[in-house]
N, C-alpha and C. Protein backbone atom coordinates (compact mmCIF):
# COMPACT_ATOMS: atom_id res chain seq x y z
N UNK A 1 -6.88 20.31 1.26
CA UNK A 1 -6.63 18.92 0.98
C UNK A 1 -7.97 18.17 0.87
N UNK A 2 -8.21 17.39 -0.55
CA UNK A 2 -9.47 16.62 -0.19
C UNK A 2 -9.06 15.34 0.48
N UNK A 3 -10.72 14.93 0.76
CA UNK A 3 -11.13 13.78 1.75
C UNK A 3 -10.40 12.49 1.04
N UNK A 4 -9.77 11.82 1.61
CA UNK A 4 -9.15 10.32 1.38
C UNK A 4 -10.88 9.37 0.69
N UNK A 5 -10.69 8.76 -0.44
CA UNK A 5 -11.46 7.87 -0.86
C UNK A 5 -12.19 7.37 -0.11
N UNK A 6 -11.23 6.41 0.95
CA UNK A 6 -11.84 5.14 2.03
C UNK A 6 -11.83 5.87 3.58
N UNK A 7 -12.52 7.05 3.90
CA UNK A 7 -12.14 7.59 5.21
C UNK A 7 -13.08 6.98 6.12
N UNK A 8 -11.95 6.68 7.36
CA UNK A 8 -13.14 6.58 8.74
C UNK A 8 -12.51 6.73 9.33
N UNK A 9 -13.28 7.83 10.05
CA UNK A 9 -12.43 8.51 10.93
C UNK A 9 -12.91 7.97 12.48
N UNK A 10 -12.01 8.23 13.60
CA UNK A 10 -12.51 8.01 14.83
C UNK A 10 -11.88 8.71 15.55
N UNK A 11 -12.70 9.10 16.33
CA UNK A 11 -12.32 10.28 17.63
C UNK A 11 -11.03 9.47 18.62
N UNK A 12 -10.33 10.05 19.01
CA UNK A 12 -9.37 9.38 19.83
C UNK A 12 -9.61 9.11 20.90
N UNK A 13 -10.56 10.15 21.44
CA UNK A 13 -11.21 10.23 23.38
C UNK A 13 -11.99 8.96 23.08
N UNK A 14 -12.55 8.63 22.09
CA UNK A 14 -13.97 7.35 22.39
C UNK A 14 -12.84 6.01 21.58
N UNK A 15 -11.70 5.74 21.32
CA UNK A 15 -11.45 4.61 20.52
C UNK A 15 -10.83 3.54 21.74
N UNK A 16 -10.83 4.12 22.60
CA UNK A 16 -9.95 2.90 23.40
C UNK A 16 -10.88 1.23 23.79
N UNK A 17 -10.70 -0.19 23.00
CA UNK A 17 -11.45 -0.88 23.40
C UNK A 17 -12.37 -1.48 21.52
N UNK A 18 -12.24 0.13 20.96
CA UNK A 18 -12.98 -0.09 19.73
C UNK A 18 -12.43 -0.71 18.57
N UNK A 19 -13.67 -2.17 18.65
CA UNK A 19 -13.68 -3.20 16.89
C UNK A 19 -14.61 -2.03 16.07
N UNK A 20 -13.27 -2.18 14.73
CA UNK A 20 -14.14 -1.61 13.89
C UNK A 20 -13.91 -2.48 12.69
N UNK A 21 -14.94 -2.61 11.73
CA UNK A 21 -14.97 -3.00 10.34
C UNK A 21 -15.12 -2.52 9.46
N UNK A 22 -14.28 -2.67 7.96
CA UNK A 22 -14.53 -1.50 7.41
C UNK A 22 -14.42 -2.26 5.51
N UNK A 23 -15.61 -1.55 5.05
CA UNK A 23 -15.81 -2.60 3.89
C UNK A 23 -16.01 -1.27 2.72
N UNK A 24 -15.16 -1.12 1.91
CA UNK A 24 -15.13 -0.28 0.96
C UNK A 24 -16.33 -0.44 0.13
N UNK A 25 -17.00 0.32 0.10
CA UNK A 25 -18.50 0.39 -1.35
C UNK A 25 -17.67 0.76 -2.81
N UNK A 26 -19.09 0.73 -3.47
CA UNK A 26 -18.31 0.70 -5.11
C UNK A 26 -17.92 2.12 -5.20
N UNK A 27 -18.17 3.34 -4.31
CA UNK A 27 -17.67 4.42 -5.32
C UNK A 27 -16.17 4.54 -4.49
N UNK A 28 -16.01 4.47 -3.42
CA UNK A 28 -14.51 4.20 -2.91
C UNK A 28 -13.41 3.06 -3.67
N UNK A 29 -14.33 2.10 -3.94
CA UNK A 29 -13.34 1.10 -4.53
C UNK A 29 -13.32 1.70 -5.74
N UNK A 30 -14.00 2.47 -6.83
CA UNK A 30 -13.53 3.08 -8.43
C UNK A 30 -12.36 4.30 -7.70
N UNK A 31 -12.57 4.66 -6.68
CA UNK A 31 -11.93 6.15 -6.61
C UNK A 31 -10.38 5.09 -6.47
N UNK A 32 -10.22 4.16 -5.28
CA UNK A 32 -9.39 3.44 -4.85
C UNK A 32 -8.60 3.13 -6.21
N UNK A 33 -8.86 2.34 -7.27
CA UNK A 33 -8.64 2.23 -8.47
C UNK A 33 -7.67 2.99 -9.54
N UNK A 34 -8.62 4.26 -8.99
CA UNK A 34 -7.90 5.34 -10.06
C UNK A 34 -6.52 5.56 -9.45
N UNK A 35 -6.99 5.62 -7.85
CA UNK A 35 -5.48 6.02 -6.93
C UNK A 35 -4.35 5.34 -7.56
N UNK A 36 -5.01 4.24 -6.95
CA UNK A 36 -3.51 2.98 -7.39
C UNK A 36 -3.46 2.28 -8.47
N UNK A 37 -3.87 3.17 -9.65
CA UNK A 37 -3.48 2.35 -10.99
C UNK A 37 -4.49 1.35 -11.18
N UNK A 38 -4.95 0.62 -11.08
CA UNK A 38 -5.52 -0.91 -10.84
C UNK A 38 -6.71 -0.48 -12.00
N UNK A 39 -6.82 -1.51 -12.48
CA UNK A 39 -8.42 -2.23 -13.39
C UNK A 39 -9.26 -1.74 -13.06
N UNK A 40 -9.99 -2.68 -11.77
CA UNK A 40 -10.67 -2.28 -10.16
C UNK A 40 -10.16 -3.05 -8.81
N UNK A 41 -11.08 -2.36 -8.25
CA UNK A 41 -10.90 -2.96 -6.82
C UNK A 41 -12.32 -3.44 -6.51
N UNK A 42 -11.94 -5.18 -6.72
CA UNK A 42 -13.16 -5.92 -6.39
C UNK A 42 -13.52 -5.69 -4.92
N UNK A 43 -12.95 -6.02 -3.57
CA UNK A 43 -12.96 -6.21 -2.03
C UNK A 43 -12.07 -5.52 -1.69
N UNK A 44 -12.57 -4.65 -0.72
CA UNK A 44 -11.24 -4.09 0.60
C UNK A 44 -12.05 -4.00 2.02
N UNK A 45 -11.81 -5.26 2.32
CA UNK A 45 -12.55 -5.16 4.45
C UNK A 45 -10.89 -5.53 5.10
N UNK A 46 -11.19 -4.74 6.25
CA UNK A 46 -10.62 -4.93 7.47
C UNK A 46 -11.40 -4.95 8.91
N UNK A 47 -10.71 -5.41 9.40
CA UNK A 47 -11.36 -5.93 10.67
C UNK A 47 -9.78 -5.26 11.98
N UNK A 48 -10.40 -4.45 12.53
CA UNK A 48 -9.64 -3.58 13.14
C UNK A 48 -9.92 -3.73 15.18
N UNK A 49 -8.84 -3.80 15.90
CA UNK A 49 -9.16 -3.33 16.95
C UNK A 49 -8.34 -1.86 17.66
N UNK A 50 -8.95 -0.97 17.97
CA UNK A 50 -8.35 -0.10 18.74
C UNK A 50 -8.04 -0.19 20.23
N UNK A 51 -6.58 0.24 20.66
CA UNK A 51 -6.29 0.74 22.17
C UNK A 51 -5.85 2.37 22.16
N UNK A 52 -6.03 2.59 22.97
CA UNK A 52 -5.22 3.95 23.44
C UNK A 52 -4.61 4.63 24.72
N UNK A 53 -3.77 4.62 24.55
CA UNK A 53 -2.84 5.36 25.64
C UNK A 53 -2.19 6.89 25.69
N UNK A 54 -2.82 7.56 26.69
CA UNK A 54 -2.93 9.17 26.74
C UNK A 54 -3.52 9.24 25.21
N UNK A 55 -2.72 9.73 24.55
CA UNK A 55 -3.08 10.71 22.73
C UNK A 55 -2.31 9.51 21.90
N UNK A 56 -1.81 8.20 22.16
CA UNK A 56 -1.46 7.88 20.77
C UNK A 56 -2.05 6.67 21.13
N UNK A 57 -2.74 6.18 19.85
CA UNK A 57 -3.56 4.85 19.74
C UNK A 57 -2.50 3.63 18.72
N UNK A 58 -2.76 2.28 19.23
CA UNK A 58 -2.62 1.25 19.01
C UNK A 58 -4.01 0.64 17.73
N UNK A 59 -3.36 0.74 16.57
CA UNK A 59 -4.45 -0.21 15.75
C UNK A 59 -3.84 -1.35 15.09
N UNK A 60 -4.52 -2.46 15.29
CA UNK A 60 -4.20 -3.78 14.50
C UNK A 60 -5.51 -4.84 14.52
N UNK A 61 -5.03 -5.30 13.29
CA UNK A 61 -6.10 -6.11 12.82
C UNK A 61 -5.90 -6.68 11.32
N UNK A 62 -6.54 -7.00 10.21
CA UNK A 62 -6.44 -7.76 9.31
C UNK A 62 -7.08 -6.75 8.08
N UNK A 63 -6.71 -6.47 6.84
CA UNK A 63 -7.39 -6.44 5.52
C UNK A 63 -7.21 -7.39 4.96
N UNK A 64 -8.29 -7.46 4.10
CA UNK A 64 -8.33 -8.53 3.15
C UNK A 64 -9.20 -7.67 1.47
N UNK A 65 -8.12 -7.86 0.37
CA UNK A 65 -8.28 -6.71 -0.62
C UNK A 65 -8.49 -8.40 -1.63
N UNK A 66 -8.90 -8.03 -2.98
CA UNK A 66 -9.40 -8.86 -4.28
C UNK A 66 -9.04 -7.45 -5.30
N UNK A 67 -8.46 -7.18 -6.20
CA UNK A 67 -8.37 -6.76 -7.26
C UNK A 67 -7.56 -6.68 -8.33
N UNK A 68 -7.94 -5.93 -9.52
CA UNK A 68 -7.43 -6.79 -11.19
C UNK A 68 -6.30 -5.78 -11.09
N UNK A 69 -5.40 -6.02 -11.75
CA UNK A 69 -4.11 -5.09 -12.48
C UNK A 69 -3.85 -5.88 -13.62
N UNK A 70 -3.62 -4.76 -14.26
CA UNK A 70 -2.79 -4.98 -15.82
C UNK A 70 -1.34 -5.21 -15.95
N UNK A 71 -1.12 -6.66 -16.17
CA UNK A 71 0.63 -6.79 -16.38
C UNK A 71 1.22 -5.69 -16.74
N UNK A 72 2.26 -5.66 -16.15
CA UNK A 72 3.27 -4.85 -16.64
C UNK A 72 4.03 -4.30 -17.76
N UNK A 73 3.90 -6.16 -18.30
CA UNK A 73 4.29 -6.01 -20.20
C UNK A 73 3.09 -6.17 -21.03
N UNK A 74 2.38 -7.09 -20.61
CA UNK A 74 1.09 -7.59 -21.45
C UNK A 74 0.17 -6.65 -21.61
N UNK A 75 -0.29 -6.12 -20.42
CA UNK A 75 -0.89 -5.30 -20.22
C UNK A 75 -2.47 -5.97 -19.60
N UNK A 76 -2.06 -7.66 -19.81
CA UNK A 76 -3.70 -8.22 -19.86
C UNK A 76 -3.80 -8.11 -18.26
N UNK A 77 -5.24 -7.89 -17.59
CA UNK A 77 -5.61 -8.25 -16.61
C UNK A 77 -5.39 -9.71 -15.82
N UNK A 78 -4.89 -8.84 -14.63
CA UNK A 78 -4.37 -9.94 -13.86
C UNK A 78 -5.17 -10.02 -12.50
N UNK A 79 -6.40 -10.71 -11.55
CA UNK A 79 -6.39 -10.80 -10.85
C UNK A 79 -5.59 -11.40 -9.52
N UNK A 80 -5.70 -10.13 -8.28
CA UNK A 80 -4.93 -10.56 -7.06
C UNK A 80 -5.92 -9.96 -5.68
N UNK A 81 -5.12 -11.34 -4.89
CA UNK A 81 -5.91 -11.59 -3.37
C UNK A 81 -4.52 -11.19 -2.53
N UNK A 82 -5.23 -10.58 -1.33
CA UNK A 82 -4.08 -10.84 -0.65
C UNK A 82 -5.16 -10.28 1.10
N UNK A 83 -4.52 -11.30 1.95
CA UNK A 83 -4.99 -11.22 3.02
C UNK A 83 -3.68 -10.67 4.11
N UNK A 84 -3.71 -9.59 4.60
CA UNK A 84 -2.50 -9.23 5.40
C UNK A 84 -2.79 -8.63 7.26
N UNK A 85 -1.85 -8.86 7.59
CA UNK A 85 -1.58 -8.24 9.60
C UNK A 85 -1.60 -7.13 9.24
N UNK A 86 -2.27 -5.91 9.83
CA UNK A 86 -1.98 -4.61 10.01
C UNK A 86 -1.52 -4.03 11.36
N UNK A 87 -0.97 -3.40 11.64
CA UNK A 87 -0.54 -2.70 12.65
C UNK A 87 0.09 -1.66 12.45
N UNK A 88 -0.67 -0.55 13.32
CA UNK A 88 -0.77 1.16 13.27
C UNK A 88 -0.52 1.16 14.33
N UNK A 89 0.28 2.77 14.85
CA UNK A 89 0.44 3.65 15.65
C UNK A 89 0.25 4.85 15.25
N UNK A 90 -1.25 5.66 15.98
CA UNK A 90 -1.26 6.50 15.55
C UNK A 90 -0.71 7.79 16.48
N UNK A 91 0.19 8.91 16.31
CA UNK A 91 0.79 9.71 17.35
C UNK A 91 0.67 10.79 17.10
N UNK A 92 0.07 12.30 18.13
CA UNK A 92 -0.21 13.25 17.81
C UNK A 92 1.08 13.99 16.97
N UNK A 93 0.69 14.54 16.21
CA UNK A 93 1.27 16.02 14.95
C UNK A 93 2.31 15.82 15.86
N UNK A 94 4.00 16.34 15.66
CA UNK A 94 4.72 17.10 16.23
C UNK A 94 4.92 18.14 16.12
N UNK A 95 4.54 19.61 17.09
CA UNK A 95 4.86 20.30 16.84
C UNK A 95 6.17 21.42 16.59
N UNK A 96 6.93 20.97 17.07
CA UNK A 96 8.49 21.28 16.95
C UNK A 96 9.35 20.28 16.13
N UNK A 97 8.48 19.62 14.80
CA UNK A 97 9.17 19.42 13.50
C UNK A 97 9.39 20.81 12.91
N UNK A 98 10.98 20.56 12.29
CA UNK A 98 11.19 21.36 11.17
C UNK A 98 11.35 20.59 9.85
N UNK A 99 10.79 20.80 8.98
CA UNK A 99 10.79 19.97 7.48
C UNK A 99 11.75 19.94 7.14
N UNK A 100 13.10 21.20 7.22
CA UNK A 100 14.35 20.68 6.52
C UNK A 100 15.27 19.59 7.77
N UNK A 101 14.99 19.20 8.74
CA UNK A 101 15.92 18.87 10.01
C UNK A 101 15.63 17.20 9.10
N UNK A 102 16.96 16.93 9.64
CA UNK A 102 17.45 15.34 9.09
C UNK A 102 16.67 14.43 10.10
N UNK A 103 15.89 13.25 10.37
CA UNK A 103 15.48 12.75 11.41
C UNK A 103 15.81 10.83 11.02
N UNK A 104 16.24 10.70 12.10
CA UNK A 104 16.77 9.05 11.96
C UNK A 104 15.53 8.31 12.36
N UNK A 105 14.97 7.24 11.53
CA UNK A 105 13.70 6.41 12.20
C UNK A 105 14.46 4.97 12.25
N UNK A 106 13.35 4.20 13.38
CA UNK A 106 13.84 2.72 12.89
C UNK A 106 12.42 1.99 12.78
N UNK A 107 12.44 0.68 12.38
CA UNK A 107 11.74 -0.16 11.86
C UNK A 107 10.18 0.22 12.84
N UNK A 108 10.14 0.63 13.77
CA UNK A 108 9.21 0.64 14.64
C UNK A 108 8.11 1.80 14.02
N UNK A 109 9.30 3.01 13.93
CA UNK A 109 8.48 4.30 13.65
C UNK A 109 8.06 3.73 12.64
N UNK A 110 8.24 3.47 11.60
CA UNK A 110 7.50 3.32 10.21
C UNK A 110 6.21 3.15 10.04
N UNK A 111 5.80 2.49 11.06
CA UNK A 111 4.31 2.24 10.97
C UNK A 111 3.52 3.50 12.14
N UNK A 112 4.12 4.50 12.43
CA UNK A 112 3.38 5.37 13.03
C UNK A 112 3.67 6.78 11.85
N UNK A 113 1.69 6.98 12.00
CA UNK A 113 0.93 8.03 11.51
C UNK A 113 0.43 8.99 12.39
N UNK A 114 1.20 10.15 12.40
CA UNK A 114 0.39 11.38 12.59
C UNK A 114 -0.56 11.62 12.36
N UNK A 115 -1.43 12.47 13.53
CA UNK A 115 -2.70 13.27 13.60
C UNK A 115 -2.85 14.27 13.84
N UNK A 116 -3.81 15.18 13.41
CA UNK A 116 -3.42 16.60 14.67
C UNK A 116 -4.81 16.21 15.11
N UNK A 117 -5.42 17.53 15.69
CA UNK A 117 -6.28 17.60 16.72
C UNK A 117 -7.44 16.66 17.46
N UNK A 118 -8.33 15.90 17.40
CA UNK A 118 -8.79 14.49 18.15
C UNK A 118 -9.15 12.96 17.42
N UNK A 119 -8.96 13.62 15.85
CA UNK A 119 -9.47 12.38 14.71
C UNK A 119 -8.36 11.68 14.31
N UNK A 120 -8.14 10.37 13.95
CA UNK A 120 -7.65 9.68 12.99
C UNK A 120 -8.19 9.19 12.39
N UNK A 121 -7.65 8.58 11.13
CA UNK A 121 -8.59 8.09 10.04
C UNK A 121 -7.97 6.69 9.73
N UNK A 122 -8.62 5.68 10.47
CA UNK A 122 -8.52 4.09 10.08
C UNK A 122 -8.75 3.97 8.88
N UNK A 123 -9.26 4.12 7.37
CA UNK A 123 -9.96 3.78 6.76
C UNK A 123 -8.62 4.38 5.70
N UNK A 124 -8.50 5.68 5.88
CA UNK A 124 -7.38 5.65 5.03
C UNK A 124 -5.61 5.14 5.41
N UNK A 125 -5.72 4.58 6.77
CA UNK A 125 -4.44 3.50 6.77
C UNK A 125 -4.07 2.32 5.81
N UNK A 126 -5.75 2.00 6.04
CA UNK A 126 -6.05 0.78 5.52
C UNK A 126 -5.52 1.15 3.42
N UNK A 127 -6.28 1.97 3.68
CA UNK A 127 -6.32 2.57 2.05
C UNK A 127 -4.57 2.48 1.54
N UNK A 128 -4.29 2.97 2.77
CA UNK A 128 -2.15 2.52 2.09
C UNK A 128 -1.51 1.35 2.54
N UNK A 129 -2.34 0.73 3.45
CA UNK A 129 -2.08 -0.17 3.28
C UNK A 129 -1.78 -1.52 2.00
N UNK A 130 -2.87 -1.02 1.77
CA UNK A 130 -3.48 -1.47 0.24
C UNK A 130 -2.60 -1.27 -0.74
N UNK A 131 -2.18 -0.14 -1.06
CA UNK A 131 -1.08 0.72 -1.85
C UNK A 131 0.42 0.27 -1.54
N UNK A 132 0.46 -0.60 -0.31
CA UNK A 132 1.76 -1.19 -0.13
C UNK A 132 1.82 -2.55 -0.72
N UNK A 133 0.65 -3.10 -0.56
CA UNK A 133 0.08 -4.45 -1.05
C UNK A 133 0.73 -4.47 -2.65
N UNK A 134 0.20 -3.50 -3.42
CA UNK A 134 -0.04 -3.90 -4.82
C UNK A 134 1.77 -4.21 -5.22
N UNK A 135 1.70 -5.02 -6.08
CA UNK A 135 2.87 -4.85 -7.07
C UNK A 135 3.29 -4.50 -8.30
N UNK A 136 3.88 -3.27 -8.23
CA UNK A 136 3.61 -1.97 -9.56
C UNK A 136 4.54 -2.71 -10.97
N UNK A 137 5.13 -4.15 -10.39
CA UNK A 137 5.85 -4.80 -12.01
C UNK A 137 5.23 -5.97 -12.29
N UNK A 138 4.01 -6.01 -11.76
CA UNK A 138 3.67 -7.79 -11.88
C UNK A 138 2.96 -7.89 -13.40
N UNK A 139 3.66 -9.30 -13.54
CA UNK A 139 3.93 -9.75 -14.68
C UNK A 139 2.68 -11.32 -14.92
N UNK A 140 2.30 -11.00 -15.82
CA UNK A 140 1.37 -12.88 -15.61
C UNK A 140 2.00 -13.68 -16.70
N UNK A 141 1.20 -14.62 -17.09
CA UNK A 141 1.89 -15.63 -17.63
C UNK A 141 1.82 -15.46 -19.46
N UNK A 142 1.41 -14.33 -19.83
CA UNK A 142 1.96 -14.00 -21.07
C UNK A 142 2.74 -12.74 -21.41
N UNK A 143 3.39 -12.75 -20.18
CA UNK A 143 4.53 -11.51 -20.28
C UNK A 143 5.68 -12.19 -21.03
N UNK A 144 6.10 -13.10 -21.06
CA UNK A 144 7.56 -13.32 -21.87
C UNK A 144 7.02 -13.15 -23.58
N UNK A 145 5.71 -13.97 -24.38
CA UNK A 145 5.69 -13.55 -25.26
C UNK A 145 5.13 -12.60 -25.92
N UNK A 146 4.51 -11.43 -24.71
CA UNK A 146 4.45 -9.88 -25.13
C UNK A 146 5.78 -9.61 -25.26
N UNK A 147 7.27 -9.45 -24.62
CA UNK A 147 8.21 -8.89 -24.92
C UNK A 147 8.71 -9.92 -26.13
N UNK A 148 9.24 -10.70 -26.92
CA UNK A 148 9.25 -11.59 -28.01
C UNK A 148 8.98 -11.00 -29.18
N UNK A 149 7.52 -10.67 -28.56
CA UNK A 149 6.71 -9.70 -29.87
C UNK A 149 7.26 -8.73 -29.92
N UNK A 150 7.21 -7.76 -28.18
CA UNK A 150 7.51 -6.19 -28.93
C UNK A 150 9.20 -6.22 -29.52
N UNK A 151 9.88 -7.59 -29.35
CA UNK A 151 11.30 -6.98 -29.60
C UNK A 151 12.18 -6.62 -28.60
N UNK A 152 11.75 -6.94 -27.55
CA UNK A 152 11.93 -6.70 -25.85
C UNK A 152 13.19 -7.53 -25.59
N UNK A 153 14.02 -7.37 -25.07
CA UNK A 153 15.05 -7.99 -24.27
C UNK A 153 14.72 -8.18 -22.57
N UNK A 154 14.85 -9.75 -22.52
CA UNK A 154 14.47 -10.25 -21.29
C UNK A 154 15.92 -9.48 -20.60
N UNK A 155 15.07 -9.28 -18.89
CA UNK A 155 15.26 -8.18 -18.17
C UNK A 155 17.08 -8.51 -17.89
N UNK A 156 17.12 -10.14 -18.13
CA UNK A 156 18.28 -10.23 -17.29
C UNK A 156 19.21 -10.04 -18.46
N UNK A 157 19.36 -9.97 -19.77
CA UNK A 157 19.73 -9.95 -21.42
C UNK A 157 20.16 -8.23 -21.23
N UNK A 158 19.27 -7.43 -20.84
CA UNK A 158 19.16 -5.94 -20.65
C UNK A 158 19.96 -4.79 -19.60
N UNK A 159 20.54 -5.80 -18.74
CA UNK A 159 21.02 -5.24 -17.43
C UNK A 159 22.57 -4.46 -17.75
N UNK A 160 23.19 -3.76 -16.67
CA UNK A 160 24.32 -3.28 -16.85
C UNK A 160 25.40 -4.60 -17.08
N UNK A 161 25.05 -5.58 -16.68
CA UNK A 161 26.41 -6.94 -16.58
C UNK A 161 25.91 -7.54 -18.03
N UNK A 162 24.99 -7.17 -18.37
CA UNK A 162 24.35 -8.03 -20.05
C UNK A 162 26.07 -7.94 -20.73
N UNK A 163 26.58 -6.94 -21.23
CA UNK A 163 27.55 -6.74 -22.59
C UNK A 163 28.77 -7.79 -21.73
N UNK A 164 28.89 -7.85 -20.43
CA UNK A 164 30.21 -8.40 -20.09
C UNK A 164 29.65 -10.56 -19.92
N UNK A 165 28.38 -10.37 -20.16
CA UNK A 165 28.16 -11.73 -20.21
C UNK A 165 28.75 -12.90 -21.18
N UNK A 166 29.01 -12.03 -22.39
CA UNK A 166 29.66 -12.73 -23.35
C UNK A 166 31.20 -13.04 -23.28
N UNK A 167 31.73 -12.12 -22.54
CA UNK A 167 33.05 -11.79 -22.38
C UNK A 167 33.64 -13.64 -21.95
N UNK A 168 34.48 -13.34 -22.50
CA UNK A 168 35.46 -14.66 -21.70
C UNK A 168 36.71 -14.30 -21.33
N UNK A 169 37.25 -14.75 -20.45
CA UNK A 169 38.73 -14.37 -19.62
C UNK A 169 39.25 -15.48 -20.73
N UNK A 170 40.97 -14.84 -21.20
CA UNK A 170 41.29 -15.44 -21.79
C UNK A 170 43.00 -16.40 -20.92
N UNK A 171 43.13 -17.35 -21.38
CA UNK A 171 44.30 -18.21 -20.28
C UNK A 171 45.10 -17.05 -20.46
């Protein structure tokens, strides 16, 4: 498996107590880019604190990302900001998962990431974090007359209820 773009890793024995900051350079932010589709990626800092208890650590803190995407229809570049809460749990590997076994989570687990042996990697949380951020249909303000042009049927014209829109109940 290669190395995550944005990695920083931290030992688990030394994180309890630890601010970390973490400011993507230009060749992480082109790699970042390619990951998630995007133009570029102008900014990606976070500002992180660690706790830990026995083997699973507590991370939260703030990113704050700047970068372009290409509308969805237009295709033109669209710059976006977005400043967000992070919060991680990171919890050792399980070893008595089986991959086919059905497992029920709730809202809590979701934000806990596995590790195996003493490292986690803040840097690539952050990195999906990011990847949760983006919005893979965003549209700017010359998306209605890119579809016009291509001949496009607006989304709500296009839907399964479109053909019964015309319909009228008759007395």
């Amino acid at each position: 498996m290669s190395k995550p773009e944005f990695s920083r890793p931290a030992d688990v024995r030394q994180c309890d107590g630890l601010h970390v900051e973490l400011t993507a350079n230009d060749a992480e932010r082109t790699a970042l880019a390619r990951r998630f589709d995007l133009v570029r990626v102008e900014t990606l800092t976070a500002h992180m604190t660690l706790s830990r208890k026995d083997r699973v650590v507590e991370a939260s803190g703030t990113m704050q990302a700047d970068w372009v995407q290409a509308c969805a229809v237009s295709a033109d570049d669209l710059p976006v900001s977005t400043k967000e809460t992070l919060s991680f749990r990171f919890v050792p590997e399980r070893e008595d998962h089986n991959p086919d076994e059905e497992i029920e989570i709730d809202a809590q687990d979701c934000d806990e990431i596995d590790y195996s042996d003493t490292h986690i990697d803040i840097g690539e949380a952050v990195a999906q974090s990011l990847g949760l951020a983006i919005d893979p249909f965003l549209t700017g303000p010359n998306a209605e007359a890119a579809r016009q042009k291509a001949g496009l049927l607006n989304p709500e014209d296009a839907g399964a209820f479109a053909a019964l829109k015309d319909l009228k109940l008759k007395p």
